[in-house]
PDB file of N, CA and C in Angstrom:
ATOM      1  N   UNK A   1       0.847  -1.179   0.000  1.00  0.00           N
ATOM      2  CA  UNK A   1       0.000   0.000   0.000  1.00  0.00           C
ATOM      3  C   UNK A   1       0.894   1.244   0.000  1.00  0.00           C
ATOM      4  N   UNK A   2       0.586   2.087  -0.522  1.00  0.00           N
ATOM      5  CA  UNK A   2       1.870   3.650  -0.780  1.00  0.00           C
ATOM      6  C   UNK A   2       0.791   4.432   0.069  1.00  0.00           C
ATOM      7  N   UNK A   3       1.170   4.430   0.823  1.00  0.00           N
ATOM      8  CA  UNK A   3       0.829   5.260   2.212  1.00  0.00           C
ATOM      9  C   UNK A   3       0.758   6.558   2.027  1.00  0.00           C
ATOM     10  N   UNK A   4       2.085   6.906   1.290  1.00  0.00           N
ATOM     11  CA  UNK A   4       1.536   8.585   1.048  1.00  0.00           C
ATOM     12  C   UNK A   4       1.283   9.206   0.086  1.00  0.00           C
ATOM     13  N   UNK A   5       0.882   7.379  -0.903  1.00  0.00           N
ATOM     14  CA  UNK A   5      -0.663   8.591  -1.243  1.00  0.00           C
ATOM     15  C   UNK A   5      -2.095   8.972  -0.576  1.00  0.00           C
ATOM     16  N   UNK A   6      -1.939   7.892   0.230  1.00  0.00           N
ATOM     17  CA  UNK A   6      -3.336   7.496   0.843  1.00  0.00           C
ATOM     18  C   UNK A   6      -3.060   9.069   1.846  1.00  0.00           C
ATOM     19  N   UNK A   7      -2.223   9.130   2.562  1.00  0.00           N
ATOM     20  CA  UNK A   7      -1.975  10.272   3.363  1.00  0.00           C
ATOM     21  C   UNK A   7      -1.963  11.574   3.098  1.00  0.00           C
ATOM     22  N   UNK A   8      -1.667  11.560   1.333  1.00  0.00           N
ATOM     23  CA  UNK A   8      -2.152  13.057   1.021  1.00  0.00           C
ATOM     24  C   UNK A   8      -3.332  13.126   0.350  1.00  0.00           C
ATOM     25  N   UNK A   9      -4.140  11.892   0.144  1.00  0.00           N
ATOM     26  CA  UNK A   9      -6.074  12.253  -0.416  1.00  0.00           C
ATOM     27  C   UNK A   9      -6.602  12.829   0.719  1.00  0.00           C
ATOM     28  N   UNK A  10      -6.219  11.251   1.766  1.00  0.00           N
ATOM     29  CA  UNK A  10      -6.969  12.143   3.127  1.00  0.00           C
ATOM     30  C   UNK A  10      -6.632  13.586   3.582  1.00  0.00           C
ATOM     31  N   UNK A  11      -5.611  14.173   3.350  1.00  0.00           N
ATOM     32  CA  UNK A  11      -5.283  15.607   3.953  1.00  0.00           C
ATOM     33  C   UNK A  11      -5.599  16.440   2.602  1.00  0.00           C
ATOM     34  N   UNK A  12      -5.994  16.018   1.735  1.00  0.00           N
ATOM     35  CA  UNK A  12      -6.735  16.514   0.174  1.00  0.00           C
ATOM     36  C   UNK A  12      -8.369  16.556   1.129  1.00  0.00           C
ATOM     37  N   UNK A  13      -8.746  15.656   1.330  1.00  0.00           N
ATOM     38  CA  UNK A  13     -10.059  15.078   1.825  1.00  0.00           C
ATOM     39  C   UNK A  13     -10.669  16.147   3.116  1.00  0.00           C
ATOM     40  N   UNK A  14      -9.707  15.874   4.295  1.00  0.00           N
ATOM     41  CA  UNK A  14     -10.071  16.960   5.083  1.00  0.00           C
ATOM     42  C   UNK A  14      -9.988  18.123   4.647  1.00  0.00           C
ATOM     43  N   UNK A  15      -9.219  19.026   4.303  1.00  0.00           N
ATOM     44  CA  UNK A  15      -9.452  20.342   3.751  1.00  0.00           C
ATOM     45  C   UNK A  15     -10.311  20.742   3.106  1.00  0.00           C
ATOM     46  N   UNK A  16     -11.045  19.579   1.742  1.00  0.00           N
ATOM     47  CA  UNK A  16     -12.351  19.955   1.169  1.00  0.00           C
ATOM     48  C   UNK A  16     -13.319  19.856   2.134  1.00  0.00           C
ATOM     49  N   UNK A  17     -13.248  18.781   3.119  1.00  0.00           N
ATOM     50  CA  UNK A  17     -14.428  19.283   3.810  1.00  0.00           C
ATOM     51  C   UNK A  17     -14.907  19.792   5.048  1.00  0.00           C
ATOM     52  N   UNK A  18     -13.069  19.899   5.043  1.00  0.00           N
ATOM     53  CA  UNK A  18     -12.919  21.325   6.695  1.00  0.00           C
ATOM     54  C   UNK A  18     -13.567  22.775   5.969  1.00  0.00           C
ATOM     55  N   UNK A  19     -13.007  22.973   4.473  1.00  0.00           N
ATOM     56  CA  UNK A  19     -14.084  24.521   3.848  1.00  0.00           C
ATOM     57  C   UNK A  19     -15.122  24.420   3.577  1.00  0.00           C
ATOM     58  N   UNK A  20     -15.897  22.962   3.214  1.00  0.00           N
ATOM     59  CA  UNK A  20     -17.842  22.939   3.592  1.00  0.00           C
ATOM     60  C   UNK A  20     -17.855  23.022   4.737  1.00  0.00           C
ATOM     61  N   UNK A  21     -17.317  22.815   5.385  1.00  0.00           N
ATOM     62  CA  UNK A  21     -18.052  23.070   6.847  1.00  0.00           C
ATOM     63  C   UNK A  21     -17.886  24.335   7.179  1.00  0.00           C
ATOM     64  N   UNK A  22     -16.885  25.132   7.387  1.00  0.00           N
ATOM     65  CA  UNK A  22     -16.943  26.176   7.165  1.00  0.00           C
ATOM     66  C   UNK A  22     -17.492  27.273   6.243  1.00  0.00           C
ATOM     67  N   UNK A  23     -17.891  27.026   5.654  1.00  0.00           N
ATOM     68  CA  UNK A  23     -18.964  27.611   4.475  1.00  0.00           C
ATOM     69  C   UNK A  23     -20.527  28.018   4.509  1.00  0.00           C
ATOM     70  N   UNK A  24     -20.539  26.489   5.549  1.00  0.00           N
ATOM     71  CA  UNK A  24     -21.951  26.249   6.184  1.00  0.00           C
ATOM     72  C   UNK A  24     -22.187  27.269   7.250  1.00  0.00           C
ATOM     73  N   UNK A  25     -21.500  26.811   8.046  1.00  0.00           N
ATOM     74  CA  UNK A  25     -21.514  27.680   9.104  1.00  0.00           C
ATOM     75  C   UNK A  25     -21.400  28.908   9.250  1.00  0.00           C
ATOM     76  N   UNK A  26     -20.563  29.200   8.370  1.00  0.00           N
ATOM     77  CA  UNK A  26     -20.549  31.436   7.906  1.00  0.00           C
ATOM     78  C   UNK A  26     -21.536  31.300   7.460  1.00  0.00           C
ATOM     79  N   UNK A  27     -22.057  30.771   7.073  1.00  0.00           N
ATOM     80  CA  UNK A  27     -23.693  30.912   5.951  1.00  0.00           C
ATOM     81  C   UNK A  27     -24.600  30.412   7.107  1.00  0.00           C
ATOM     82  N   UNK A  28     -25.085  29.923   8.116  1.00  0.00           N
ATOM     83  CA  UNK A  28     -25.745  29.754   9.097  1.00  0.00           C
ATOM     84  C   UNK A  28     -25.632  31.071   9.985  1.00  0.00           C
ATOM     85  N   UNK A  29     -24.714  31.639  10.552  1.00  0.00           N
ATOM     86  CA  UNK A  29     -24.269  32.443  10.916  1.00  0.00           C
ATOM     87  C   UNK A  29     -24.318  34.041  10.267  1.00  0.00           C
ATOM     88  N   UNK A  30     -24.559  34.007   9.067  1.00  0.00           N
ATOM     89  CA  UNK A  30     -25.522  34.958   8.514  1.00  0.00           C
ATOM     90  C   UNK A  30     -26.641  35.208   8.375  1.00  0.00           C
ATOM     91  N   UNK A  31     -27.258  33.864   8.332  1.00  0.00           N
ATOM     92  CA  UNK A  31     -28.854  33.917   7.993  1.00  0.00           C
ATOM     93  C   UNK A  31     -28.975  33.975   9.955  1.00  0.00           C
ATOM     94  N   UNK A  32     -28.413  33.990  10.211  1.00  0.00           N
ATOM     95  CA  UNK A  32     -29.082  33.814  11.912  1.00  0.00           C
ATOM     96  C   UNK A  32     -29.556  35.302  12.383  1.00  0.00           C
ATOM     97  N   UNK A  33     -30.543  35.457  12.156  1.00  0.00           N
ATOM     98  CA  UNK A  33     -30.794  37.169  12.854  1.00  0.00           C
ATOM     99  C   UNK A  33     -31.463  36.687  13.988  1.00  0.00           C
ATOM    100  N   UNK A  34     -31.624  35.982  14.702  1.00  0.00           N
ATOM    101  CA  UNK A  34     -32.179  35.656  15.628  1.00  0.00           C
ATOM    102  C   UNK A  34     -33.247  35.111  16.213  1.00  0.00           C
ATOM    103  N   UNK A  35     -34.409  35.451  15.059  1.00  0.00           N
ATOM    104  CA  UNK A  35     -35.210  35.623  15.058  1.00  0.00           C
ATOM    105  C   UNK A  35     -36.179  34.543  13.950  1.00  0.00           C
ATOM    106  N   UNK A  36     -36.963  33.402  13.697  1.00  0.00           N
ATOM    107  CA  UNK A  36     -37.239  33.001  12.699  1.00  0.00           C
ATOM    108  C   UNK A  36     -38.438  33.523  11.819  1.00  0.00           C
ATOM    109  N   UNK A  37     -38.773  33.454  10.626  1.00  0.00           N
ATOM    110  CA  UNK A  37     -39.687  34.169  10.168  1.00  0.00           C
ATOM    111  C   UNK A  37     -40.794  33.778  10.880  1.00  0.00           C
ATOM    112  N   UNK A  38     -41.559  34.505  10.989  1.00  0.00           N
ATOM    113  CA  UNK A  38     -43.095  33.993  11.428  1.00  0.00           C
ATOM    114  C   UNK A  38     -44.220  33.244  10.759  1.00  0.00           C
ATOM    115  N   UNK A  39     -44.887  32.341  11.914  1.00  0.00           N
ATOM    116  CA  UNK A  39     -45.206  31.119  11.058  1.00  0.00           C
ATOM    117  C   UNK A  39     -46.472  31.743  10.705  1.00  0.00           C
ATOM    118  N   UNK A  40     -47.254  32.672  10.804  1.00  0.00           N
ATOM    119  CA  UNK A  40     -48.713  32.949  10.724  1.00  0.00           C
ATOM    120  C   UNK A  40     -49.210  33.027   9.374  1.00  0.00           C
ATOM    121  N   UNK A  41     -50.346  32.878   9.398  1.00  0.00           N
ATOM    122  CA  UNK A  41     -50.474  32.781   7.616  1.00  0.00           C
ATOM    123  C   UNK A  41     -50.213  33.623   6.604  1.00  0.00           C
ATOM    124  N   UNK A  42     -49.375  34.464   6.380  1.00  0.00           N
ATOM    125  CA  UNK A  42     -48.931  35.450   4.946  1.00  0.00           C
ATOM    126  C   UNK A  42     -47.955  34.835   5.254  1.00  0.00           C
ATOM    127  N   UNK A  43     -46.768  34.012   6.241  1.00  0.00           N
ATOM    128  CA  UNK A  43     -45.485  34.051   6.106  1.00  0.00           C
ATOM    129  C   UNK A  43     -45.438  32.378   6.393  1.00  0.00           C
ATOM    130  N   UNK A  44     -45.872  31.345   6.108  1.00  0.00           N
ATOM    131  CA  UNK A  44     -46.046  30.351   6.198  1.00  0.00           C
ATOM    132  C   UNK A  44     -45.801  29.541   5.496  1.00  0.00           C
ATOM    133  N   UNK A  45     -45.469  29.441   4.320  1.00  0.00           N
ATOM    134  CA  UNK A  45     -44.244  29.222   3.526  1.00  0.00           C
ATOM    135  C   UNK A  45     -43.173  29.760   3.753  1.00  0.00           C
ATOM    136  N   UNK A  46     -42.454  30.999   3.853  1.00  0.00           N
ATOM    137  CA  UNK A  46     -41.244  31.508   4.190  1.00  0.00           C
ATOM    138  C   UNK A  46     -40.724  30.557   5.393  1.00  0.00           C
ATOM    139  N   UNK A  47     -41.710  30.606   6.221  1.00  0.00           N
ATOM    140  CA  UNK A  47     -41.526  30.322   7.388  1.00  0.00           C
ATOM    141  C   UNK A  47     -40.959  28.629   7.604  1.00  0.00           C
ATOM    142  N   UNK A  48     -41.385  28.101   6.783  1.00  0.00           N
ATOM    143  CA  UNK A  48     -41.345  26.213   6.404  1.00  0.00           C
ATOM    144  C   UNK A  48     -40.697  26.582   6.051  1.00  0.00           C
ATOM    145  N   UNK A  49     -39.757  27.129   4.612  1.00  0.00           N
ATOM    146  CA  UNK A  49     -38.544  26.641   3.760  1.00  0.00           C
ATOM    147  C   UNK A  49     -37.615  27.459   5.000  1.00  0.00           C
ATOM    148  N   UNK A  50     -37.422  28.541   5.811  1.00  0.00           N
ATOM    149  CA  UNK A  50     -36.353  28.761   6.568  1.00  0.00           C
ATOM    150  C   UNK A  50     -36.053  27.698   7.429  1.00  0.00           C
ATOM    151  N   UNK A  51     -37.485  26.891   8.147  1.00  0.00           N
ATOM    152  CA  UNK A  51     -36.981  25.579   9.136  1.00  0.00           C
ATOM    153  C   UNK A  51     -36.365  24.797   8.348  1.00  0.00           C
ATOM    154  N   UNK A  52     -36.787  23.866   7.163  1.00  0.00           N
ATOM    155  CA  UNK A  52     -36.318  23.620   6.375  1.00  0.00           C
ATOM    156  C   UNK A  52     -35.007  23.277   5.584  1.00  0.00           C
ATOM    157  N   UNK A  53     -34.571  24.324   5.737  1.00  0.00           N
ATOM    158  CA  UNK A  53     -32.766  25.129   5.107  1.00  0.00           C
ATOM    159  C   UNK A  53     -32.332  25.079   6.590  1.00  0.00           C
ATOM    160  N   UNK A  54     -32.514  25.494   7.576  1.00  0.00           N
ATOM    161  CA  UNK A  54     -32.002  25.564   8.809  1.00  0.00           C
ATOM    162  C   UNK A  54     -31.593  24.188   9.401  1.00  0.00           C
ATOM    163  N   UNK A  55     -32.508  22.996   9.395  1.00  0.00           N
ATOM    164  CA  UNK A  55     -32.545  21.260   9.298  1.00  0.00           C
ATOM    165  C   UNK A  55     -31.606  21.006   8.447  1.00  0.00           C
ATOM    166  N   UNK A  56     -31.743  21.240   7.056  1.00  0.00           N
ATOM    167  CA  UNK A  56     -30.639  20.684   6.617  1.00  0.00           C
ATOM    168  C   UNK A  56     -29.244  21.406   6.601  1.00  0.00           C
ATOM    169  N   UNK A  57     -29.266  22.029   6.900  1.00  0.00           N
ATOM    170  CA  UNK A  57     -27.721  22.917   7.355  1.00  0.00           C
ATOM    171  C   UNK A  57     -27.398  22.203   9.173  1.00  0.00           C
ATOM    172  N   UNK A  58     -27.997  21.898   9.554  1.00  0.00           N
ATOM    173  CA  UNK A  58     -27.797  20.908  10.819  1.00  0.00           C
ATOM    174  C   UNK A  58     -26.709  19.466  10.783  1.00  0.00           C
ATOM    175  N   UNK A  59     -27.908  19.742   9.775  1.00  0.00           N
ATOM    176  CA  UNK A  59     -27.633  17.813   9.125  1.00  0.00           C
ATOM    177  C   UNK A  59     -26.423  17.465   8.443  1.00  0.00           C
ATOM    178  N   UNK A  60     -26.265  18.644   7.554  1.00  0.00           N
ATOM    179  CA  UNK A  60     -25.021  18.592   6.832  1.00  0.00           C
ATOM    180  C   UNK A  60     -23.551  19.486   7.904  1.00  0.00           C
ATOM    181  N   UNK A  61     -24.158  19.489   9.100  1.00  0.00           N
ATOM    182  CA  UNK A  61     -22.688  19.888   9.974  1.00  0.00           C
ATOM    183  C   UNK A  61     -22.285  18.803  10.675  1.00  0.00           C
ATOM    184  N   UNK A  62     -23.569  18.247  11.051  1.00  0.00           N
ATOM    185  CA  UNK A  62     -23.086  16.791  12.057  1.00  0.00           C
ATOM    186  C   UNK A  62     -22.436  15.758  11.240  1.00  0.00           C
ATOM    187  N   UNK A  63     -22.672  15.399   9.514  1.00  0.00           N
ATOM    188  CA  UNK A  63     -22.070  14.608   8.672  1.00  0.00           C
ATOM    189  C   UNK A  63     -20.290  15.074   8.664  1.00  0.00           C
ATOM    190  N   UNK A  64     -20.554  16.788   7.828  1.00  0.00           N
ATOM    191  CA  UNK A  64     -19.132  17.099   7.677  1.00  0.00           C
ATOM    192  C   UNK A  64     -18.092  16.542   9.008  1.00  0.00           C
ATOM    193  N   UNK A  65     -18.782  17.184  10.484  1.00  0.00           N
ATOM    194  CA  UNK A  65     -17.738  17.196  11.316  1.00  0.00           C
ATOM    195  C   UNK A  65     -17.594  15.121  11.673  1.00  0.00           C
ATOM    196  N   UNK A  66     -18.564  14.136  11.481  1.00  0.00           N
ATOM    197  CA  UNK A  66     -18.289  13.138  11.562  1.00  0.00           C
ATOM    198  C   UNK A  66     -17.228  12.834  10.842  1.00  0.00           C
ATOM    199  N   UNK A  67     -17.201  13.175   9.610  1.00  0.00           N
ATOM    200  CA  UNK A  67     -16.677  12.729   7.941  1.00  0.00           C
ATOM    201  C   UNK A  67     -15.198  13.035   8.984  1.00  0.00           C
ATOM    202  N   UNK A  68     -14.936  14.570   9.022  1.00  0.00           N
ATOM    203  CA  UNK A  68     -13.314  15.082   9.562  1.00  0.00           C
ATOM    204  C   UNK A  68     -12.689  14.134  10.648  1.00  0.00           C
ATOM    205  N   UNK A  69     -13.962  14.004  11.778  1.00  0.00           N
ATOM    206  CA  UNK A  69     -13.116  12.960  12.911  1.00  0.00           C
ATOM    207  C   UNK A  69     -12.660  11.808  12.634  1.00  0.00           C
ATOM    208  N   UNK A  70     -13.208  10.889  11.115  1.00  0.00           N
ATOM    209  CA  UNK A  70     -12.483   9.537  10.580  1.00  0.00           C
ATOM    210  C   UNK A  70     -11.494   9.896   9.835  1.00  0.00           C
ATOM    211  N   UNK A  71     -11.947  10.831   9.238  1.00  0.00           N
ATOM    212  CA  UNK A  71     -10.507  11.441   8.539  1.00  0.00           C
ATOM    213  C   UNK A  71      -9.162  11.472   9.143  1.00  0.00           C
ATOM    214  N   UNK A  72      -9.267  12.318  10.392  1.00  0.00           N
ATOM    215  CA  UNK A  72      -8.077  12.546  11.129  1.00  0.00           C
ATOM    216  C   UNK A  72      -8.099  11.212  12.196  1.00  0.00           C
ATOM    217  N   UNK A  73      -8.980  10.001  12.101  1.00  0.00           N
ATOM    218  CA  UNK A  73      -8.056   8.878  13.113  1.00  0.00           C
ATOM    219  C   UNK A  73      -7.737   8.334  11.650  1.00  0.00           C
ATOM    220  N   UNK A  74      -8.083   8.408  10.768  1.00  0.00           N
ATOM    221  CA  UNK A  74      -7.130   7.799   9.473  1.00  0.00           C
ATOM    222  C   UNK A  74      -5.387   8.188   9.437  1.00  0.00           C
ATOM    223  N   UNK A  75      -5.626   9.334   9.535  1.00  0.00           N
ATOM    224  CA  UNK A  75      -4.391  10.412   9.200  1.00  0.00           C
ATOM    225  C   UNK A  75      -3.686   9.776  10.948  1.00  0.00           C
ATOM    226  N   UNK A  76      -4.236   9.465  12.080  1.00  0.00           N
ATOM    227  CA  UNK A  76      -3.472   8.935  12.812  1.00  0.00           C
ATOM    228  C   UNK A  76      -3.088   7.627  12.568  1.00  0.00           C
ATOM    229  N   UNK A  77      -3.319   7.401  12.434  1.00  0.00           N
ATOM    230  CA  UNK A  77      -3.282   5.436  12.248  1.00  0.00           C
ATOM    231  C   UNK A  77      -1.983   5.210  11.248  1.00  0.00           C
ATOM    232  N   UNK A  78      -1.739   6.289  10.405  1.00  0.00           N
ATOM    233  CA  UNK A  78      -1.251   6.602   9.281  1.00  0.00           C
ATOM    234  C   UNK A  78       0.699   6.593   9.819  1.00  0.00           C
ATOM    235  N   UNK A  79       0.539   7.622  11.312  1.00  0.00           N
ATOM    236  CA  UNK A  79       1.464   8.335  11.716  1.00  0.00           C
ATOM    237  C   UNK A  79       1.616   7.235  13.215  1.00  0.00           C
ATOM    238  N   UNK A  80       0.874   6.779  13.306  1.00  0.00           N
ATOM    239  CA  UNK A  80       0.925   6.020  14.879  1.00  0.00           C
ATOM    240  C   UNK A  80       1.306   4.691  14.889  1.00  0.00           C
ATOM    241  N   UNK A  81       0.054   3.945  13.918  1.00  0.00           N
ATOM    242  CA  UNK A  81      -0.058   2.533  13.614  1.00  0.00           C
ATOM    243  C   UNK A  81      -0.160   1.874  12.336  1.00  0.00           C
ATOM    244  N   UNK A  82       1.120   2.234  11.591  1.00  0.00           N
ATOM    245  CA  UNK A  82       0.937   2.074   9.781  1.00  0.00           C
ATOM    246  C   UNK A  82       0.554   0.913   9.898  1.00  0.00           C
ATOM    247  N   UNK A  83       1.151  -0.113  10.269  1.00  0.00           N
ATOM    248  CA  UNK A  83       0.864  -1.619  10.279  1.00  0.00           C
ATOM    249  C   UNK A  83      -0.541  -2.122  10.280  1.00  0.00           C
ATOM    250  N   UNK A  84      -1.724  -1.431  10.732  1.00  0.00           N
ATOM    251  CA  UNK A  84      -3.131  -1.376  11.076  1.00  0.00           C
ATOM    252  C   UNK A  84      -3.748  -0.299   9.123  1.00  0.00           C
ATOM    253  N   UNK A  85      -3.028   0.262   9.453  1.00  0.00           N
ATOM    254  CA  UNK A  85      -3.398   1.241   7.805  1.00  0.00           C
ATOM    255  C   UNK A  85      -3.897   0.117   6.836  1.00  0.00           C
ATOM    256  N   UNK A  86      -5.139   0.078   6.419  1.00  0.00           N
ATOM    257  CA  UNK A  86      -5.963  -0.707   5.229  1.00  0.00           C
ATOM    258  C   UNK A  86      -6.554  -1.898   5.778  1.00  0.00           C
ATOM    259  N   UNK A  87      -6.257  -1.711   6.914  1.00  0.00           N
ATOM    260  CA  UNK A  87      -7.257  -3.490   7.656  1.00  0.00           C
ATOM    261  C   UNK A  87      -8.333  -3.081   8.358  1.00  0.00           C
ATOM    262  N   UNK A  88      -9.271  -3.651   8.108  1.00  0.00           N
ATOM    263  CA  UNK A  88     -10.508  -3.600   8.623  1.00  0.00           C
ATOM    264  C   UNK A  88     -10.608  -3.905  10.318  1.00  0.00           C
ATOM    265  N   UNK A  89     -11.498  -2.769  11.028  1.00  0.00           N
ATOM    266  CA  UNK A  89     -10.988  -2.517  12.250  1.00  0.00           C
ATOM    267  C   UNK A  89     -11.848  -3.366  13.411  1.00  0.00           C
ATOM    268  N   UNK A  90     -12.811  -4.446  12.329  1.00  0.00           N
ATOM    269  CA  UNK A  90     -13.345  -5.644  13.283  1.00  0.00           C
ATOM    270  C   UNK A  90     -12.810  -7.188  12.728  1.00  0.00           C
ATOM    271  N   UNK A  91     -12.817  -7.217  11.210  1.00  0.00           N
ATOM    272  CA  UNK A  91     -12.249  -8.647  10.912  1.00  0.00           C
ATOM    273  C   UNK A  91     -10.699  -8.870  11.071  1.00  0.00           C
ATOM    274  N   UNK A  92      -9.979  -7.668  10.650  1.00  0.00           N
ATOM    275  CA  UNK A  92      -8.749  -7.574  10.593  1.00  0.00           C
ATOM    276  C   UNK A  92      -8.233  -7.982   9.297  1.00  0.00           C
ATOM    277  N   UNK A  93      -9.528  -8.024   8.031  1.00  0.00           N
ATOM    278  CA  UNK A  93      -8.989  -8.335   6.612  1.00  0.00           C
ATOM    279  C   UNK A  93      -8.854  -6.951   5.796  1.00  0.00           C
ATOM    280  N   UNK A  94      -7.983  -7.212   4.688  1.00  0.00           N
ATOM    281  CA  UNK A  94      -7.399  -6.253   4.544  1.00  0.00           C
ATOM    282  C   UNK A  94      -8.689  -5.438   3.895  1.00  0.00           C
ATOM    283  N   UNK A  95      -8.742  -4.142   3.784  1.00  0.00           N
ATOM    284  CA  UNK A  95      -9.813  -3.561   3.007  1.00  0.00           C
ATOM    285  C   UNK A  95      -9.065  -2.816   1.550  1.00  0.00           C
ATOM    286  N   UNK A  96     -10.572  -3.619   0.662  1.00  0.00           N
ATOM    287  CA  UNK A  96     -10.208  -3.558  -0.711  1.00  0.00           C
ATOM    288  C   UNK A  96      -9.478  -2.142  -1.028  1.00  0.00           C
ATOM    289  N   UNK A  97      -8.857  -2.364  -2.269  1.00  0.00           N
ATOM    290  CA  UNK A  97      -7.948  -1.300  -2.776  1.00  0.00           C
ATOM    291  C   UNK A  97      -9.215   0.196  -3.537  1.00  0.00           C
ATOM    292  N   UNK A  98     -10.508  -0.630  -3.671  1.00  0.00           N
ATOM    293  CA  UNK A  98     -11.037   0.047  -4.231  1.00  0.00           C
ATOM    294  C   UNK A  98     -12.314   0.489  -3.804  1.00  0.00           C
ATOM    295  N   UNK A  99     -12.490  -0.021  -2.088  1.00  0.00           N
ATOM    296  CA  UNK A  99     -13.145   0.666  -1.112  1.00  0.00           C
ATOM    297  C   UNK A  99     -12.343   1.698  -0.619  1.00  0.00           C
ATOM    298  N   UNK A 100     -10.884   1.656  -0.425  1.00  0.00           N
ATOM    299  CA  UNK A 100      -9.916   2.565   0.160  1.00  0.00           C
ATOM    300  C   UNK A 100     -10.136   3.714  -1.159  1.00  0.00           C
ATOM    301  N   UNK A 101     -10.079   3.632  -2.559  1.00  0.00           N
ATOM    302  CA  UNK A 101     -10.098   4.480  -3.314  1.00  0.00           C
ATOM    303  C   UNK A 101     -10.804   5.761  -3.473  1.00  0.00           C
ATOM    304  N   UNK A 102     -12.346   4.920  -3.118  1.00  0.00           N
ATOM    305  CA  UNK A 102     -13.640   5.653  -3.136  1.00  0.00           C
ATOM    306  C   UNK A 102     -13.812   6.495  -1.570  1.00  0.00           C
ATOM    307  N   UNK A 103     -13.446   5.716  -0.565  1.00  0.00           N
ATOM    308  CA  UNK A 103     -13.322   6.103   0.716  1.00  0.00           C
ATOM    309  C   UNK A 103     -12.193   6.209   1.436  1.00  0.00           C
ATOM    310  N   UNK A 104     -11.306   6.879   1.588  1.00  0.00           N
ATOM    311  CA  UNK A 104      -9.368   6.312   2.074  1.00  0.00           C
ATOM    312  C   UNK A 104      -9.337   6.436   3.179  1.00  0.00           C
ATOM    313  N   UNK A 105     -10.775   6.938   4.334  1.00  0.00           N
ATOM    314  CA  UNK A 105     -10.552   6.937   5.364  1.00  0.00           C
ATOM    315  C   UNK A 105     -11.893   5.682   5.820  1.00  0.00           C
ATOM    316  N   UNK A 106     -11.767   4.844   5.342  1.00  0.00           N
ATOM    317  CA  UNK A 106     -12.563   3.530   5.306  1.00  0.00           C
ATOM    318  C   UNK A 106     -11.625   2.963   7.080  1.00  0.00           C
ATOM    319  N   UNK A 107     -12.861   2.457   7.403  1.00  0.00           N
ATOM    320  CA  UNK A 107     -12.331   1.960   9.081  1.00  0.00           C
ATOM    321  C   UNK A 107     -12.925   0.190   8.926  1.00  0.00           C
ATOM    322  N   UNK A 108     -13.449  -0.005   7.880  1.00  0.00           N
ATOM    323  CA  UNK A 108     -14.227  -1.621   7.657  1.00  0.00           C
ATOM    324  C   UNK A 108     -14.182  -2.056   6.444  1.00  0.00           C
ATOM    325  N   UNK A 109     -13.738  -3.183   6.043  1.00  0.00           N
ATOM    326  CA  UNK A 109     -14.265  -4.058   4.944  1.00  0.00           C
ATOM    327  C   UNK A 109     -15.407  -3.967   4.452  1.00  0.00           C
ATOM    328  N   UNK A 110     -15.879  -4.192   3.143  1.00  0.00           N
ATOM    329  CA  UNK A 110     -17.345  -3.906   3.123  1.00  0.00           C
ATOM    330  C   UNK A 110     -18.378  -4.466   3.337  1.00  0.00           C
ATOM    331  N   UNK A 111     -17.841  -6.213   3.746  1.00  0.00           N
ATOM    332  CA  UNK A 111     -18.562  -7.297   4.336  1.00  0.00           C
ATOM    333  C   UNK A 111     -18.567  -6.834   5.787  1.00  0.00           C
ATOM    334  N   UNK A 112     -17.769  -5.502   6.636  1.00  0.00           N
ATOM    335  CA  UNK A 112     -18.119  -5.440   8.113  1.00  0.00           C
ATOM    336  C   UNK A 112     -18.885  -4.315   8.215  1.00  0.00           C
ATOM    337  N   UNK A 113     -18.758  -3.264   7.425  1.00  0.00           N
ATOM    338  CA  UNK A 113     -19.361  -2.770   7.212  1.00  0.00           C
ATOM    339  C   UNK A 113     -21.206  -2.880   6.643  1.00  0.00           C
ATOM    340  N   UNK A 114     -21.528  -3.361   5.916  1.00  0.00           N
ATOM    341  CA  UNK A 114     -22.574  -4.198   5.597  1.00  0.00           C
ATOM    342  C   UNK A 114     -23.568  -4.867   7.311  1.00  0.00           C
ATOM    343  N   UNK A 115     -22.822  -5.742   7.785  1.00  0.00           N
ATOM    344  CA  UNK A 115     -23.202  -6.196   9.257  1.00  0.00           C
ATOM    345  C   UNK A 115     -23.434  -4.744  10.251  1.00  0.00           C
ATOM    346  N   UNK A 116     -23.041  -4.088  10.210  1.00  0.00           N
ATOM    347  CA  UNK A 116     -22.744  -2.790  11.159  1.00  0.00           C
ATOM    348  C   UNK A 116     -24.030  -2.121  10.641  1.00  0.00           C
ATOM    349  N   UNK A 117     -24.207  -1.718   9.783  1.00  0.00           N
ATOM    350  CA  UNK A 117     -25.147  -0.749   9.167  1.00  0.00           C
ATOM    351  C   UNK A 117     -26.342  -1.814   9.436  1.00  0.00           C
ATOM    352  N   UNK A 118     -26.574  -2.973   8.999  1.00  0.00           N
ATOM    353  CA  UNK A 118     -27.850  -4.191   9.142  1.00  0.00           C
ATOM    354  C   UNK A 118     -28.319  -3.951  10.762  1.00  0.00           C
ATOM    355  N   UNK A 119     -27.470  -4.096  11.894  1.00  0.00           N
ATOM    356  CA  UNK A 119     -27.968  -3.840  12.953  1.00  0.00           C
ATOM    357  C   UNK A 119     -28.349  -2.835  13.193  1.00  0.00           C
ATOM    358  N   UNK A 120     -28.343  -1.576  12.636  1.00  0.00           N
ATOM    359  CA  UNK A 120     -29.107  -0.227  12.692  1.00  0.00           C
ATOM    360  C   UNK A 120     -30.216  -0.113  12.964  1.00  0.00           C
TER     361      UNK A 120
END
């Protein structure tokens, strides 16, 4: 496995989505006047698409900042425990070259992964 490439997608990886998150959040942080539109009937649509946009700007902070924290135990594992770098972190088989591709901060095989998500 060439480690540093894998070590510079992921630090490619966090940065794209250390600036969505940050993006979000200046942009949450603008629309925030404090105040939400009012739900009464002339503003009752406005009022739905601001909850709306506000939900999914939630949603998409708790993903980004999840996404960054695997990122950076990737980027440790990388620097701590190379020997562990590409093995799946319940079977201990190696994880495919082309789950790592699509995902490089992959923590499961996609057969453990698969089981993990089923018990949901």
């Amino acid at each position: 496995m060439d480690y540093e490439a894998l070590k510079q997608r992921l630090q490619h990886a966090h940065a794209h989505n250390h600036g969505l998150l940050q993006q979000i959040e200046e942009q949450v942080a603008a629309d925030d006047t404090g105040d939400p539109p009012f739900l009464d009937s002339e503003h009752l649509g406005e009022g739905a698409s601001y909850l709306a946009s506000r939900e999914s700007d939630i949603g998409n902070v708790a993903t980004l900042r999840h996404v960054l924290r695997e990122i950076e135990h990737a980027l440790h594992k990388i620097a701590h425990k190379p020997g562990e770098v590409g093995y799946c972190e319940i079977c201990r088989k190696e994880i495919s070259e082309e789950r790592l591709r699509v995902k490089p901060w992959a923590r499961y095989c996609s057969s453990c992964r698969s089981k993990r998500e089923q018990r949901r």
